[in-house]
C-alpha atoms as a PDB file:
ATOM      1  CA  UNK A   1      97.548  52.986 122.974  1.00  0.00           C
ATOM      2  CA  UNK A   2      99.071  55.144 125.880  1.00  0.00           C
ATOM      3  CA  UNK A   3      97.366  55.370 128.734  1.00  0.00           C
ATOM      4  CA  UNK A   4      98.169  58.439 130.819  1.00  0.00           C
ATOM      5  CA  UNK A   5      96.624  59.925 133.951  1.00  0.00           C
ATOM      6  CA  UNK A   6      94.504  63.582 134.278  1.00  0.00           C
ATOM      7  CA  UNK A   7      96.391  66.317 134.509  1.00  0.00           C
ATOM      8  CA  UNK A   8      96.244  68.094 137.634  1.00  0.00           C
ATOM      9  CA  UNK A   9      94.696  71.352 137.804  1.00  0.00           C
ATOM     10  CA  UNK A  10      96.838  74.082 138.554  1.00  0.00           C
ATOM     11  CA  UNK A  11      96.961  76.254 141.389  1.00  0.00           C
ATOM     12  CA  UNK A  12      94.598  79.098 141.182  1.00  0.00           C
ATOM     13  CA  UNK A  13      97.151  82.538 140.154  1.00  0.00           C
ATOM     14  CA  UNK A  14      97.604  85.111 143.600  1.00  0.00           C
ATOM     15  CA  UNK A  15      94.792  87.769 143.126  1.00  0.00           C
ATOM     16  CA  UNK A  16      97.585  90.353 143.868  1.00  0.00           C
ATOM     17  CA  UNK A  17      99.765  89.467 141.380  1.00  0.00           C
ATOM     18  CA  UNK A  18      96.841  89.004 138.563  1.00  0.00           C
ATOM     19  CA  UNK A  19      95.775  92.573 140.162  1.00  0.00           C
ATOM     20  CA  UNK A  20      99.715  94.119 140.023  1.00  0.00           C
ATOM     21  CA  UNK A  21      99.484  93.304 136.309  1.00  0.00           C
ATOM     22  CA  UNK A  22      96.255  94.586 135.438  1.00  0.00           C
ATOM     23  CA  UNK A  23      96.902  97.590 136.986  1.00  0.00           C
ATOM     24  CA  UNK A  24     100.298  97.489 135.080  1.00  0.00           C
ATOM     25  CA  UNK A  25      98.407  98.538 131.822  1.00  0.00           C
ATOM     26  CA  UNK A  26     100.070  98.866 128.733  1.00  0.00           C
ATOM     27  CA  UNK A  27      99.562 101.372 125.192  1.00  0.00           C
ATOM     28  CA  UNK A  28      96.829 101.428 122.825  1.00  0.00           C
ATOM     29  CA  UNK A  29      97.652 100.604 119.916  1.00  0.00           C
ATOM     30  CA  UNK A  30      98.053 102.853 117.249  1.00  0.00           C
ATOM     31  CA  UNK A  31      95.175 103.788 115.844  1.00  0.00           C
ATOM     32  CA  UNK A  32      94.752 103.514 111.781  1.00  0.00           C
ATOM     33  CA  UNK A  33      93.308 106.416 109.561  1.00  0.00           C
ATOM     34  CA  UNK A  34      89.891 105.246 108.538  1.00  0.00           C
ATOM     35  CA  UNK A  35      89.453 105.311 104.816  1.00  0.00           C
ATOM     36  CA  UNK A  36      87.075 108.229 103.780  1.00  0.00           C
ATOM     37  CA  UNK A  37      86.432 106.619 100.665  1.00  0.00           C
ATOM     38  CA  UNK A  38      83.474 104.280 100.333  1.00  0.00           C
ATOM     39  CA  UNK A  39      83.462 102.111  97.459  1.00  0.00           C
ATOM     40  CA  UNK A  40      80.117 102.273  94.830  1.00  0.00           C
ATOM     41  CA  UNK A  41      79.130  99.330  91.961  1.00  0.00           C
ATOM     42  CA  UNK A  42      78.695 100.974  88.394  1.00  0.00           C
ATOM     43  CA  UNK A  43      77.401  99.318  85.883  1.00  0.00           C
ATOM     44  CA  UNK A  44      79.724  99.833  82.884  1.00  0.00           C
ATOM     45  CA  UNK A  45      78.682  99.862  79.121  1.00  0.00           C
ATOM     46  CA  UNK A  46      82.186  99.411  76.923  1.00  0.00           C
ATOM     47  CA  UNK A  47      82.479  98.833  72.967  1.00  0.00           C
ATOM     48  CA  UNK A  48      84.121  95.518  72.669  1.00  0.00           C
ATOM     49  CA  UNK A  49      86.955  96.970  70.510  1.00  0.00           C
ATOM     50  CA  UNK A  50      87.889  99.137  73.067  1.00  0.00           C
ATOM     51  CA  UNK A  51      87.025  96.272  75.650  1.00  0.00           C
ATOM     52  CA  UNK A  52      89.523  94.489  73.708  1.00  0.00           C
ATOM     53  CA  UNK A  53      92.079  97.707  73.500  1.00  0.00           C
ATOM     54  CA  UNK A  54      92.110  97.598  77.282  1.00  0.00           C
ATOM     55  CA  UNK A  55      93.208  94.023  78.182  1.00  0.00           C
ATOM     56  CA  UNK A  56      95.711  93.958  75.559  1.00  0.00           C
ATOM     57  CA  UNK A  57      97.106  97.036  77.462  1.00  0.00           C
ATOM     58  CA  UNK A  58      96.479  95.263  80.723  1.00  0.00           C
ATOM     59  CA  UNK A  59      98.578  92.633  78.792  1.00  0.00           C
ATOM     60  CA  UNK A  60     101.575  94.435  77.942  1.00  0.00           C
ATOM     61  CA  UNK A  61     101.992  95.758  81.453  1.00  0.00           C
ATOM     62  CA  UNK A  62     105.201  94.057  82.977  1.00  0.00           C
ATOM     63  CA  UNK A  63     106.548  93.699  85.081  1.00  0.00           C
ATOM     64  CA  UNK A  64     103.181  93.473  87.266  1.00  0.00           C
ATOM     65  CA  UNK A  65     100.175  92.612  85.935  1.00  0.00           C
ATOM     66  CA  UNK A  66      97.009  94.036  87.208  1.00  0.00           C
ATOM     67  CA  UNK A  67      93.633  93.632  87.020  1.00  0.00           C
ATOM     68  CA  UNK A  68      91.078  95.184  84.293  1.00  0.00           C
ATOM     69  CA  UNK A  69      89.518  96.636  86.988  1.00  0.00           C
ATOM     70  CA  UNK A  70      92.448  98.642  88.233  1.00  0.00           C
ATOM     71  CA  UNK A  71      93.653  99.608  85.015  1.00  0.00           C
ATOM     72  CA  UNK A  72      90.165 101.646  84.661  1.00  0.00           C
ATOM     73  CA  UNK A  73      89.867 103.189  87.823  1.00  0.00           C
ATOM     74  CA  UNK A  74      94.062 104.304  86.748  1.00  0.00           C
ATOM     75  CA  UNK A  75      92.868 105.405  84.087  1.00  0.00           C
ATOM     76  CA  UNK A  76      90.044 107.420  85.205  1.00  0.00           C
ATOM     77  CA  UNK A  77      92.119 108.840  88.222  1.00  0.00           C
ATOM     78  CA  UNK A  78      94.870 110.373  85.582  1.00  0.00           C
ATOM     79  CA  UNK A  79      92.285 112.079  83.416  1.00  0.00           C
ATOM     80  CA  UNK A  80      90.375 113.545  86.836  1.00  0.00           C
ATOM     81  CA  UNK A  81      93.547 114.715  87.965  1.00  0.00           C
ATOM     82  CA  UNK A  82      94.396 116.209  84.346  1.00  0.00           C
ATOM     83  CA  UNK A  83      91.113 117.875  84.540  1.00  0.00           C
ATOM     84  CA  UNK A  84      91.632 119.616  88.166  1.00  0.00           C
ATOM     85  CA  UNK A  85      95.118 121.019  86.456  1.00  0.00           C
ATOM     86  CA  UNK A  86      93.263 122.293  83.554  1.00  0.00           C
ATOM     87  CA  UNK A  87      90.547 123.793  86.124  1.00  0.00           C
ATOM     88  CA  UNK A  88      93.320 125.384  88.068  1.00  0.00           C
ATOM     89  CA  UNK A  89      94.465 127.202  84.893  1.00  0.00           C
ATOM     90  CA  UNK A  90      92.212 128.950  84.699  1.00  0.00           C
END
């Protein structure tokens, strides 16, 4: 075992120069766009055929999978947005 001896402490920093870079500042960072959207739980009630008709198409997406989950919600975002067109038409 190596036996070494305390490092010595180092010399406190000049208050002027700790000052001269304080006062330096810098920029804020940029600040991010909050998300206006707050996420809500639903309890979903699906037949199991078309349970079963969804993760087969979750399957036979390539070349990145997704979730189950995320093929609904794309699902349900398409037919809202079909719906505002069809609104709009009128």
């Amino acid at each position: 075992m190596t036996i070494t001896t305390k490092p010595k402490t180092s010399r406190k920093p000049d208050e002027a120069i700790v000052q001269k870079l304080i006062n330096k500042g810098g920029s804020v960072a940029a600040a991010t766009p909050e998300k206006s959207t707050q996420l809500s739980s639903v309890l979903l009630r699906i037949p199991a055929d078309m349970l079963a008709q969804i993760d087969a198409s979750v399957k036979r997406r390539h070349p990145i999978r997704i979730s189950r989950q995320t093929w609904i919600i794309e699902a349900l975002y398409a037919r809202l947005r079909a719906e505002e067109k069809d609104i709009d038409k009128i």
